[in-house]
C-alpha atoms as a PDB file:
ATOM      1  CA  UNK A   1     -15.207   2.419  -5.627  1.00  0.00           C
ATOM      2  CA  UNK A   2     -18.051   5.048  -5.457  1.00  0.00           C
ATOM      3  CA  UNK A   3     -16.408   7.803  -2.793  1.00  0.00           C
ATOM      4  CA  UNK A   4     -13.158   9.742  -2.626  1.00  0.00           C
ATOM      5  CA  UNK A   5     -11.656  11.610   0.618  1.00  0.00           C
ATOM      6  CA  UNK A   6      -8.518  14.234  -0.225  1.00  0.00           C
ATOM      7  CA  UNK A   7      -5.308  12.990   0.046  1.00  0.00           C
ATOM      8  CA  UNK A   8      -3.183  12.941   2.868  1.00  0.00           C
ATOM      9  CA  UNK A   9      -5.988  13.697   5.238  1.00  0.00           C
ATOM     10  CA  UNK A  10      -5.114  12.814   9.105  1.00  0.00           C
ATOM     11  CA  UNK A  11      -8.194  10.450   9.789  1.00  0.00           C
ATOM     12  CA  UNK A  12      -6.899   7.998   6.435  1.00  0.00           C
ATOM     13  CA  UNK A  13      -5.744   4.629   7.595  1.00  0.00           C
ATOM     14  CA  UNK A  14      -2.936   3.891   5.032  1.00  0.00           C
ATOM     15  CA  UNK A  15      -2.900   0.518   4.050  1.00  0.00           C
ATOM     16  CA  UNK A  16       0.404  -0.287   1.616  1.00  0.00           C
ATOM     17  CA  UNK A  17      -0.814  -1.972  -1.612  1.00  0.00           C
ATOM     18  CA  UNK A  18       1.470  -4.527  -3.779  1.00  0.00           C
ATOM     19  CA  UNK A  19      -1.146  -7.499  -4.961  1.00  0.00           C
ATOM     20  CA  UNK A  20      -0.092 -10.007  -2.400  1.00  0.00           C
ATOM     21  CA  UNK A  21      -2.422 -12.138  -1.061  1.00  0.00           C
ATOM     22  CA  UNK A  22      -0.859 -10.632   2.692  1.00  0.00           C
ATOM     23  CA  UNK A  23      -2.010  -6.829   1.147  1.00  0.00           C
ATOM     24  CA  UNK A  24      -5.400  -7.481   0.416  1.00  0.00           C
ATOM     25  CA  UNK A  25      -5.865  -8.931   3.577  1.00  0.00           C
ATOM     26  CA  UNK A  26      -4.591  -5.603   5.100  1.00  0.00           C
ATOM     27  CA  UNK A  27      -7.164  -4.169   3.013  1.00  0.00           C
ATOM     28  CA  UNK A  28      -9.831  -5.725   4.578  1.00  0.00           C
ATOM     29  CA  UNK A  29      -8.435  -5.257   7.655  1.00  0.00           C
ATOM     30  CA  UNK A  30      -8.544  -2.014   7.390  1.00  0.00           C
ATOM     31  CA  UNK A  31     -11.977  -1.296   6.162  1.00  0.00           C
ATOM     32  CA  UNK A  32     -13.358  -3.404   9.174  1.00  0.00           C
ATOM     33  CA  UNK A  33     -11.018  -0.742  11.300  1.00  0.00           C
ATOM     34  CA  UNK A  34     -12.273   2.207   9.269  1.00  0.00           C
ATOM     35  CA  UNK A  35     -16.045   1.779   9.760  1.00  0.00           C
ATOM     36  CA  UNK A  36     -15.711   1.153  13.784  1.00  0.00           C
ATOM     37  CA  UNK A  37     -13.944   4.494  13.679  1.00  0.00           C
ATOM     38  CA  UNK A  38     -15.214   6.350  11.391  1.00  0.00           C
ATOM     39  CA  UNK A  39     -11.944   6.761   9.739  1.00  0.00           C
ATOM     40  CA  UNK A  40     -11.353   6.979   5.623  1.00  0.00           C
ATOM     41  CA  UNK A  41      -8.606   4.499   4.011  1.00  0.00           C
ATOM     42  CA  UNK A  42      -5.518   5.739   1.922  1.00  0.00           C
ATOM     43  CA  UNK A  43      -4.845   2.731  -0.052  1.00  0.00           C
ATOM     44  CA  UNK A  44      -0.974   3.184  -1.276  1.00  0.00           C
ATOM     45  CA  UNK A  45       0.984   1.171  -3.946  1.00  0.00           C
ATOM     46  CA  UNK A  46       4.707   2.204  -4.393  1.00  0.00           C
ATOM     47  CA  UNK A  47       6.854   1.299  -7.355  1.00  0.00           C
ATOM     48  CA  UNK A  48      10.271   1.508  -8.164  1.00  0.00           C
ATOM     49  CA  UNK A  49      11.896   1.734 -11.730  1.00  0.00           C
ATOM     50  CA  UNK A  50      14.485  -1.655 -11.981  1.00  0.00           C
ATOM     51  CA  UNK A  51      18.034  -1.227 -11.405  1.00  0.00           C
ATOM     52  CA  UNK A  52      19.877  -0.750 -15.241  1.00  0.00           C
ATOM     53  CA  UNK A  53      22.762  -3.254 -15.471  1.00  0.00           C
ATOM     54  CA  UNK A  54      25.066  -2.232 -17.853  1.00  0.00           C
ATOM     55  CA  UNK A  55      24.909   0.097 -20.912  1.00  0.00           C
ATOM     56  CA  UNK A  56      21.593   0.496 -22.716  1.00  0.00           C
ATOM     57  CA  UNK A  57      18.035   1.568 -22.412  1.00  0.00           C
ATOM     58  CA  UNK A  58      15.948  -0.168 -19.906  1.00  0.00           C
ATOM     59  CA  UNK A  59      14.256  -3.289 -21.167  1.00  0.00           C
ATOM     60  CA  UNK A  60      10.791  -2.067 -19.618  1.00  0.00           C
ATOM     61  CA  UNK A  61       9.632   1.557 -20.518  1.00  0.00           C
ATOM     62  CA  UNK A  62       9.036   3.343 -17.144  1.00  0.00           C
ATOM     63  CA  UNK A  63       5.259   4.454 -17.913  1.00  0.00           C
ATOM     64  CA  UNK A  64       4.413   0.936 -18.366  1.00  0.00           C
ATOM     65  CA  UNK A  65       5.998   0.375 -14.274  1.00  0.00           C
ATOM     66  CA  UNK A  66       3.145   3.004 -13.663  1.00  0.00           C
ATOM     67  CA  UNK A  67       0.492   2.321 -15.640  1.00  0.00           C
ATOM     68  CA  UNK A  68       0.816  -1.937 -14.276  1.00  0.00           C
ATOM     69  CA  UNK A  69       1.285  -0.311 -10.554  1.00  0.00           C
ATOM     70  CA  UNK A  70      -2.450   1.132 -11.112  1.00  0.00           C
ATOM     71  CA  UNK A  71      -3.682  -2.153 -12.564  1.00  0.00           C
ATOM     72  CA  UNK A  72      -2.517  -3.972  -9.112  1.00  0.00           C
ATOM     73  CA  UNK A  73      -3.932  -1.254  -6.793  1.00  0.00           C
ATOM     74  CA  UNK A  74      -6.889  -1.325  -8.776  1.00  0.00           C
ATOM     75  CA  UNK A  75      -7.021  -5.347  -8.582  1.00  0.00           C
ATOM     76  CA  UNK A  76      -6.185  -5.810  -4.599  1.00  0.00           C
ATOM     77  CA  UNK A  77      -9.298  -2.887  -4.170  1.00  0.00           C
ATOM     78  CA  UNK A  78     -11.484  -4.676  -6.052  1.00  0.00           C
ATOM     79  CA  UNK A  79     -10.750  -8.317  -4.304  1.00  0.00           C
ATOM     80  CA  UNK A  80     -10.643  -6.292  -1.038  1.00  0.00           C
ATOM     81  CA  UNK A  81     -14.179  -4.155  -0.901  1.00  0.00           C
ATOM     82  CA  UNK A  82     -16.108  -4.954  -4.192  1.00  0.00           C
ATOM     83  CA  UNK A  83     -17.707  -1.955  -5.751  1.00  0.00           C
ATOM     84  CA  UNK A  84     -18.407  -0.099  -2.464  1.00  0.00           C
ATOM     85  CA  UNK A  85     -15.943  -0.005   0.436  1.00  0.00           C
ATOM     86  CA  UNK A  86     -18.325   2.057   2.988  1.00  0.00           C
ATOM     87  CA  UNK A  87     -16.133   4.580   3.420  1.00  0.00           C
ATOM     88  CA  UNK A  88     -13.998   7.486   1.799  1.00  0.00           C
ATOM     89  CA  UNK A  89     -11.226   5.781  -0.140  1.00  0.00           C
ATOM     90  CA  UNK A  90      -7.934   7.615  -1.763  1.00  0.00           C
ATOM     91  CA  UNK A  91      -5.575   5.672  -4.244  1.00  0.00           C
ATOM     92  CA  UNK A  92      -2.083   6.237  -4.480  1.00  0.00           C
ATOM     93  CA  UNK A  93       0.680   4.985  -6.493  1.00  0.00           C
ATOM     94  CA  UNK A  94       3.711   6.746  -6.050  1.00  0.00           C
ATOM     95  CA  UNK A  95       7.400   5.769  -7.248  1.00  0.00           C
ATOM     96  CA  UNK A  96      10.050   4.920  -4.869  1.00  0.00           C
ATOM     97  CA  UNK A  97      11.072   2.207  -2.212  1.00  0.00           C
ATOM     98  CA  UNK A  98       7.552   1.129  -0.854  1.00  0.00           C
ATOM     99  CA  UNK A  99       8.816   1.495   2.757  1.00  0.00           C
ATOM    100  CA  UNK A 100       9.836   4.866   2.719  1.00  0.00           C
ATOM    101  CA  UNK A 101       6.347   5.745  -0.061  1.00  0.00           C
ATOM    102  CA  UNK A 102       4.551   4.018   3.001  1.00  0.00           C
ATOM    103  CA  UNK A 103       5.891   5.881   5.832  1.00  0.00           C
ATOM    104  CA  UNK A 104       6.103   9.350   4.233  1.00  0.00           C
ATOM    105  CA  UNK A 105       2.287   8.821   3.089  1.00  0.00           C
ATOM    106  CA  UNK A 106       1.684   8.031   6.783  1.00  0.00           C
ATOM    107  CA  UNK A 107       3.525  10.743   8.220  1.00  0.00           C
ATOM    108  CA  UNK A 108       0.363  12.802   9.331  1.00  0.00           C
ATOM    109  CA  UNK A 109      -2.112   8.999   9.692  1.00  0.00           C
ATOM    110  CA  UNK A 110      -3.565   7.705  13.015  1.00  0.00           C
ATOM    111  CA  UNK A 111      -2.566   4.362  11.446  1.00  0.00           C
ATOM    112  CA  UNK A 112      -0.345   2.523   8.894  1.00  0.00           C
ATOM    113  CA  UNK A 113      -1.496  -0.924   7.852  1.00  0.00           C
ATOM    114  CA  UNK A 114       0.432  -3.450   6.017  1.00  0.00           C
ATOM    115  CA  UNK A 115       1.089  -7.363   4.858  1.00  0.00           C
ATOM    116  CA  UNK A 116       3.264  -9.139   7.026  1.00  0.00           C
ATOM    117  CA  UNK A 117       5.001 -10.308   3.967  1.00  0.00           C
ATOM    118  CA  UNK A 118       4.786  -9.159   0.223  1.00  0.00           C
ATOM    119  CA  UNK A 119       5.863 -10.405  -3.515  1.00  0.00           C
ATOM    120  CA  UNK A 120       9.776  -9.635  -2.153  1.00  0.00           C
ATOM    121  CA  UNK A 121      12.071 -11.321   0.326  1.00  0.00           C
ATOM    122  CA  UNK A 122      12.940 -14.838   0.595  1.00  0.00           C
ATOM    123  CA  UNK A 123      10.860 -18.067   1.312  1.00  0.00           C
ATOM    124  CA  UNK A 124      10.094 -18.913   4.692  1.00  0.00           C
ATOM    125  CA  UNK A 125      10.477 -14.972   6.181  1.00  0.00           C
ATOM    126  CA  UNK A 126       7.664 -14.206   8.564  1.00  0.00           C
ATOM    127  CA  UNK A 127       8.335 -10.283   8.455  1.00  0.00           C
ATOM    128  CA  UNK A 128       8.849  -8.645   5.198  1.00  0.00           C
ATOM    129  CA  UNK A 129      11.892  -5.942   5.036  1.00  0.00           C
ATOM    130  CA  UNK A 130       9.081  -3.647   4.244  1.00  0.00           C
ATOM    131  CA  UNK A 131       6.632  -4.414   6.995  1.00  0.00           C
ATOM    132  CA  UNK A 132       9.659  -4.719   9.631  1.00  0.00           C
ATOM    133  CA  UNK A 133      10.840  -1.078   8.368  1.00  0.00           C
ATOM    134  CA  UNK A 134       7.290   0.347   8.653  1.00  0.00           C
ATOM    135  CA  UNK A 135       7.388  -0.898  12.115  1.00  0.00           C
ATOM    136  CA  UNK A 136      10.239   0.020  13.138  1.00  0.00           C
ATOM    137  CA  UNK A 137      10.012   3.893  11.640  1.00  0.00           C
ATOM    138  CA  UNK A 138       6.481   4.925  11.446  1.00  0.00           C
ATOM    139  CA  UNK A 139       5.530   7.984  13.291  1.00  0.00           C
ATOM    140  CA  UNK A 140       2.196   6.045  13.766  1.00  0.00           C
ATOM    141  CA  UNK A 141       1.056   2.746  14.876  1.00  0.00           C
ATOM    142  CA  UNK A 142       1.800  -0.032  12.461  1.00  0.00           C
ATOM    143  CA  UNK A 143      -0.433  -2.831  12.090  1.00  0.00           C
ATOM    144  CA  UNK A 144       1.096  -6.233  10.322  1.00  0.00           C
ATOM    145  CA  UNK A 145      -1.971  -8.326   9.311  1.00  0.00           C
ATOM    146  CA  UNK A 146      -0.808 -11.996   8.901  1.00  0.00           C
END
């Protein structure tokens, strides 16, 4: 990905970022949307550390949560937009529940964009508890790509 816009800017689309086939179509959503109005994209992936069971360290060292949270925003860009999206693009990977990551990124956004349905949830949902959150919360308008 050849350009950069600052973070947080108010003409970003945020697009929410976990892998899923649903996100990267978001991504390309979005793109399409950001080149017919000139807008940038924020592409966000949130991550949160598992819950500890029991007495002991935690079987997963939390940089490694990180570090493979940057390999799947990095992945979903790259199937998304290739080597050049067209426009300014911002990564973000931030820790903590990817709903409220999502709508605090888009707090200032003329536009949230996300999966209808992630890696979560239960076979057979059409609306992911993430996605239906967004919706219901965002101080935006929400797109849910199928």
């Amino acid at each position: 990905m050849t350009r950069e816009s600052e973070p947080g800017t108010r003409h970003d689309i945020v697009v929410g970022v976990d892998g899923s086939p649903a996100s990267v179509t978001a991504l390309r959503w979005a793109l399409t949307q950001a080149r017919l109005t000139g807008a940038g994209i924020h592409a966000v992936t949130a991550w949160e550390f598992p819950p500890v069971w029991g007495w002991g360290p935690p079987a997963v060292p939390y940089t490694d949560i990180e570090v493979t949270a940057k390999e799947i925003l990095e992945t979903a860009l790259e199937a998304a937009y290739g080597d050049d999206p067209g426009v300014p693009l911002h990564r973000s990977v931030m820790a903590g529940h990817p709903a409220q990551v999502l709508l605090d990124a888009a707090r200032e956004a003329p536009l949230l964009v996300v999966g209808s349905r992630g890696h979560g949830g239960f076979a057979g949902t059409l609306l992911g508890s993430v996605s239906q959150r967004c919706a219901q919360h965002a101080r935006c308008p929400v797109v849910i790509v199928r």
